[in-house]
N, C-alpha and C. Protein backbone atom coordinates (compact mmCIF):
# COMPACT_ATOMS: atom_id res chain seq x y z
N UNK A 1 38.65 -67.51 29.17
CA UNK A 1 38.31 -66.13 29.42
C UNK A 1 39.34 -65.24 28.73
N UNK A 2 39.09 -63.98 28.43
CA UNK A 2 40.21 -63.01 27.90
C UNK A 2 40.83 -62.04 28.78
N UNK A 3 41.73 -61.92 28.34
CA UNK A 3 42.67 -61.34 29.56
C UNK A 3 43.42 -60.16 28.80
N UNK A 4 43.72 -59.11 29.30
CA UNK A 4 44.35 -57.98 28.99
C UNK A 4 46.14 -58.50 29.54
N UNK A 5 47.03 -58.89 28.57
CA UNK A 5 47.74 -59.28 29.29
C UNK A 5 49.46 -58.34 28.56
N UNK A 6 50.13 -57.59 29.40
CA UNK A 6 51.56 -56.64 29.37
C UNK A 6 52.48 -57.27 29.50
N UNK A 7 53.07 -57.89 27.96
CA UNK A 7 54.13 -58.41 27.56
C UNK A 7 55.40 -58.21 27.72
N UNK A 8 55.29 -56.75 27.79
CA UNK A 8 56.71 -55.96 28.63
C UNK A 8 56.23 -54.26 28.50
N UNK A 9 57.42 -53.92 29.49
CA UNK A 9 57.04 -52.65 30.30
C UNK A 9 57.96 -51.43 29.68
N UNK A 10 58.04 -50.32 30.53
CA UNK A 10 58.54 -49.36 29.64
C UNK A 10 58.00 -48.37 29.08
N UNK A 11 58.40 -47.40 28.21
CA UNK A 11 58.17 -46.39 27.56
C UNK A 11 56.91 -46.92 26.42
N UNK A 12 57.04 -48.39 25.98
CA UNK A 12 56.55 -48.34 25.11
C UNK A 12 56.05 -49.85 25.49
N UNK A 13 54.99 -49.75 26.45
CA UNK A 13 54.72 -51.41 27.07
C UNK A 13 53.64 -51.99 25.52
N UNK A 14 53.98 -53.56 25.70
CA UNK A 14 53.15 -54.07 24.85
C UNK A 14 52.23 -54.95 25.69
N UNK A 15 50.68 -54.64 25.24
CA UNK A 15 49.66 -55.03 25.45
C UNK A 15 48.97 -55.82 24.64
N UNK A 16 48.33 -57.74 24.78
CA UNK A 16 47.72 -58.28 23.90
C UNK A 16 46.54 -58.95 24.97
N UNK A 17 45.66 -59.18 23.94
CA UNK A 17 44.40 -60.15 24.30
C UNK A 17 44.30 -61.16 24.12
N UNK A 18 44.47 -62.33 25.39
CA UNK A 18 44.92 -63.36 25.02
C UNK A 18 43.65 -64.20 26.11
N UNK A 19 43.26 -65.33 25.18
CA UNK A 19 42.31 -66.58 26.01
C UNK A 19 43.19 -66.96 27.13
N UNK A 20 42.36 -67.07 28.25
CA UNK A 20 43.63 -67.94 29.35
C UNK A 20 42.13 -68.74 30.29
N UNK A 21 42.89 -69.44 30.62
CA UNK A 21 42.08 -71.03 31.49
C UNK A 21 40.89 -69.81 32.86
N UNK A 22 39.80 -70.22 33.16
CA UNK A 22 39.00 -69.57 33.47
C UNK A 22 39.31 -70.22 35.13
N UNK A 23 39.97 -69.35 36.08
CA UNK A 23 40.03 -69.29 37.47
C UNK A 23 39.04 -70.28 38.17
N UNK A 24 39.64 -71.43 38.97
CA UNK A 24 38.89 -72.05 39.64
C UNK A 24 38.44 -71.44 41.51
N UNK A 25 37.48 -71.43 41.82
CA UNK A 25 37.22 -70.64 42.88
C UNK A 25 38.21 -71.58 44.16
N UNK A 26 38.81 -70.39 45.00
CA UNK A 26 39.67 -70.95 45.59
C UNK A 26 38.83 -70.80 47.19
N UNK A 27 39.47 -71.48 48.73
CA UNK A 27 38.79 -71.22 49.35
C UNK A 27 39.12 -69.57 50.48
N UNK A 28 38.26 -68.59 50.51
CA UNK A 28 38.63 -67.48 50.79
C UNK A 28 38.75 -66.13 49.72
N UNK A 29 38.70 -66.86 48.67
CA UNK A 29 38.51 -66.02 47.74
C UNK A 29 37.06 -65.57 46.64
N UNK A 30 37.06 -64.80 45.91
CA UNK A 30 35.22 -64.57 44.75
C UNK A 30 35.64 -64.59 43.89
N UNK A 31 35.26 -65.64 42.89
CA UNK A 31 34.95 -65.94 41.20
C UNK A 31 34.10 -64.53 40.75
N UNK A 32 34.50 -63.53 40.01
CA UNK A 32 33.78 -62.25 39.31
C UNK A 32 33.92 -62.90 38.18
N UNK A 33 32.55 -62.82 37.68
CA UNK A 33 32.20 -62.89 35.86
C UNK A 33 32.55 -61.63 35.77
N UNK A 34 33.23 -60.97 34.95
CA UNK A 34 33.47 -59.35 34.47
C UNK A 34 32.98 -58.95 33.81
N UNK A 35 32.19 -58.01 33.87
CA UNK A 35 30.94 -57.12 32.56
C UNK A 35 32.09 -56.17 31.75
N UNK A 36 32.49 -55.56 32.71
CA UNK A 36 33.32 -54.51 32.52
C UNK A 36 34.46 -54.57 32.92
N UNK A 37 35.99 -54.03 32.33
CA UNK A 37 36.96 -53.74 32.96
C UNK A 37 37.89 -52.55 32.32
N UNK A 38 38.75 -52.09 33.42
CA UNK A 38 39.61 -50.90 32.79
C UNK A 38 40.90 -50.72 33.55
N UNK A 39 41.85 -50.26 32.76
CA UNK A 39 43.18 -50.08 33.11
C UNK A 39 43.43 -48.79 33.43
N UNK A 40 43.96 -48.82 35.27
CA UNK A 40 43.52 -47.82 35.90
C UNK A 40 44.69 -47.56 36.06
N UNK A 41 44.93 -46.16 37.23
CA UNK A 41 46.25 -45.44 36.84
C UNK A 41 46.89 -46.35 37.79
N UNK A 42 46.78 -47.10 38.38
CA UNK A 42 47.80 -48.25 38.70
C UNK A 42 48.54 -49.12 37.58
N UNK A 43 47.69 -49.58 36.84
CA UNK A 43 47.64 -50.48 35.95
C UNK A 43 49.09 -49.84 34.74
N UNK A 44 48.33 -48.47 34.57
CA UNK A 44 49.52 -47.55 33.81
C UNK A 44 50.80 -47.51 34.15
N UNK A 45 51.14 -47.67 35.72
CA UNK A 45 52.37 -46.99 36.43
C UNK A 45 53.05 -48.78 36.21
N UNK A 46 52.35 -50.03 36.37
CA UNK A 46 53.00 -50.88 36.20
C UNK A 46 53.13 -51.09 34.74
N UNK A 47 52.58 -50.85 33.83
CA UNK A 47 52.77 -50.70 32.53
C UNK A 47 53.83 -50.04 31.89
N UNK A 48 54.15 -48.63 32.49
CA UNK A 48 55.80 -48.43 32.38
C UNK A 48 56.76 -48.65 33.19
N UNK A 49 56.41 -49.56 34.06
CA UNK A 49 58.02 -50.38 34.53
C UNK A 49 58.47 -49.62 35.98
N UNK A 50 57.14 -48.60 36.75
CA UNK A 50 57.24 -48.34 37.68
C UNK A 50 57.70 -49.27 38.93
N UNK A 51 56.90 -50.53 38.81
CA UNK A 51 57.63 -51.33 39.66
C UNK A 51 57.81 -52.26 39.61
N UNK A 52 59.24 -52.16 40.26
CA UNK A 52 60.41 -52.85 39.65
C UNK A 52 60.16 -55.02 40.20
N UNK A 53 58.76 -54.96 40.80
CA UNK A 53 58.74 -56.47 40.83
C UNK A 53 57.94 -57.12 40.27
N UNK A 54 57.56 -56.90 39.45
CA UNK A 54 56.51 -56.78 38.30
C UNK A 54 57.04 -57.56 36.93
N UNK A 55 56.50 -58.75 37.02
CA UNK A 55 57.54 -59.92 35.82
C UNK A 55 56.58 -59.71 34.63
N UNK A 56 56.85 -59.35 33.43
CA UNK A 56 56.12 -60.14 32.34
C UNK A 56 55.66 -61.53 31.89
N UNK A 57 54.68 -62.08 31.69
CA UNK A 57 53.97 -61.87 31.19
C UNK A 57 52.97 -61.30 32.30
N UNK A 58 52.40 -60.49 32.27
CA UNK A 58 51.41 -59.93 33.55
C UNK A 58 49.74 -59.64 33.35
N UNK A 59 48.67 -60.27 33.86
CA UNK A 59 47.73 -59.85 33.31
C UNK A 59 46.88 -58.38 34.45
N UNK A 60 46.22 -57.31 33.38
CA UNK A 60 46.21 -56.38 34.25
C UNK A 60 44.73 -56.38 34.27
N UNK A 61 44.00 -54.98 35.19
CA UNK A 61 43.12 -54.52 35.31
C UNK A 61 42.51 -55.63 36.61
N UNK A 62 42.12 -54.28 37.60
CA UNK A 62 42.13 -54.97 39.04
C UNK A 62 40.77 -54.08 39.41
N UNK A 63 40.32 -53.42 38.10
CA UNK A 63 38.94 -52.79 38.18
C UNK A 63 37.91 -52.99 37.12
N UNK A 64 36.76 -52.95 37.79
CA UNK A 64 35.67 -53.38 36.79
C UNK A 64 34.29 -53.86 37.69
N UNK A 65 33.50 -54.20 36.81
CA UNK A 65 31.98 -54.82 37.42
C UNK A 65 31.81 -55.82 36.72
N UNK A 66 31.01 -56.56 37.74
CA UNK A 66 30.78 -57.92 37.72
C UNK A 66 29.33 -58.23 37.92
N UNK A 67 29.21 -59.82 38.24
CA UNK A 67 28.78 -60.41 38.86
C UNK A 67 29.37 -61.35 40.02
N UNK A 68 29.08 -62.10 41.09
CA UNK A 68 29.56 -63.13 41.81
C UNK A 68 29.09 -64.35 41.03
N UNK A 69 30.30 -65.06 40.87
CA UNK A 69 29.99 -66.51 40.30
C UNK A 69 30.58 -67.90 41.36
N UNK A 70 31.26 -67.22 42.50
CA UNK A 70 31.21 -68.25 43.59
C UNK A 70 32.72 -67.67 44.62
């Protein structure tokens, strides 16, 4: 799957698109196929290094539409 993933943070965060292993459904949790996604003003504030527990390599965007895939 592709992943929006913030290499490091800061004034000048770096952002790449990178393939990563496709999430196995865990129990308690939902597998989303993602149609859509976007980097929201959360996403931004950890993008410049707002908070401070926030490790690189990090993959973002915690919004979007889907489907359920399990």
């Amino acid at each position: 799957m592709k992943s929006l993933v913030c290499t490091s943070f800061g004034t000048a965060p770096s952002m790449v698109i990178e393939e990563r292993p496709k999430p196995l459904p865990r129990l308690g949790y939902t597998l989303i196929k993602m149609h859509a996604a976007t980097v929201n003003q959360l996403s931004g504030q950890i993008r410049r290094g707002l908070f401070n527990k926030a490790t690189a390599p990090l993959v973002l965007s915690n919004d979007g539409a889907g489907t359920v895939e399990a």
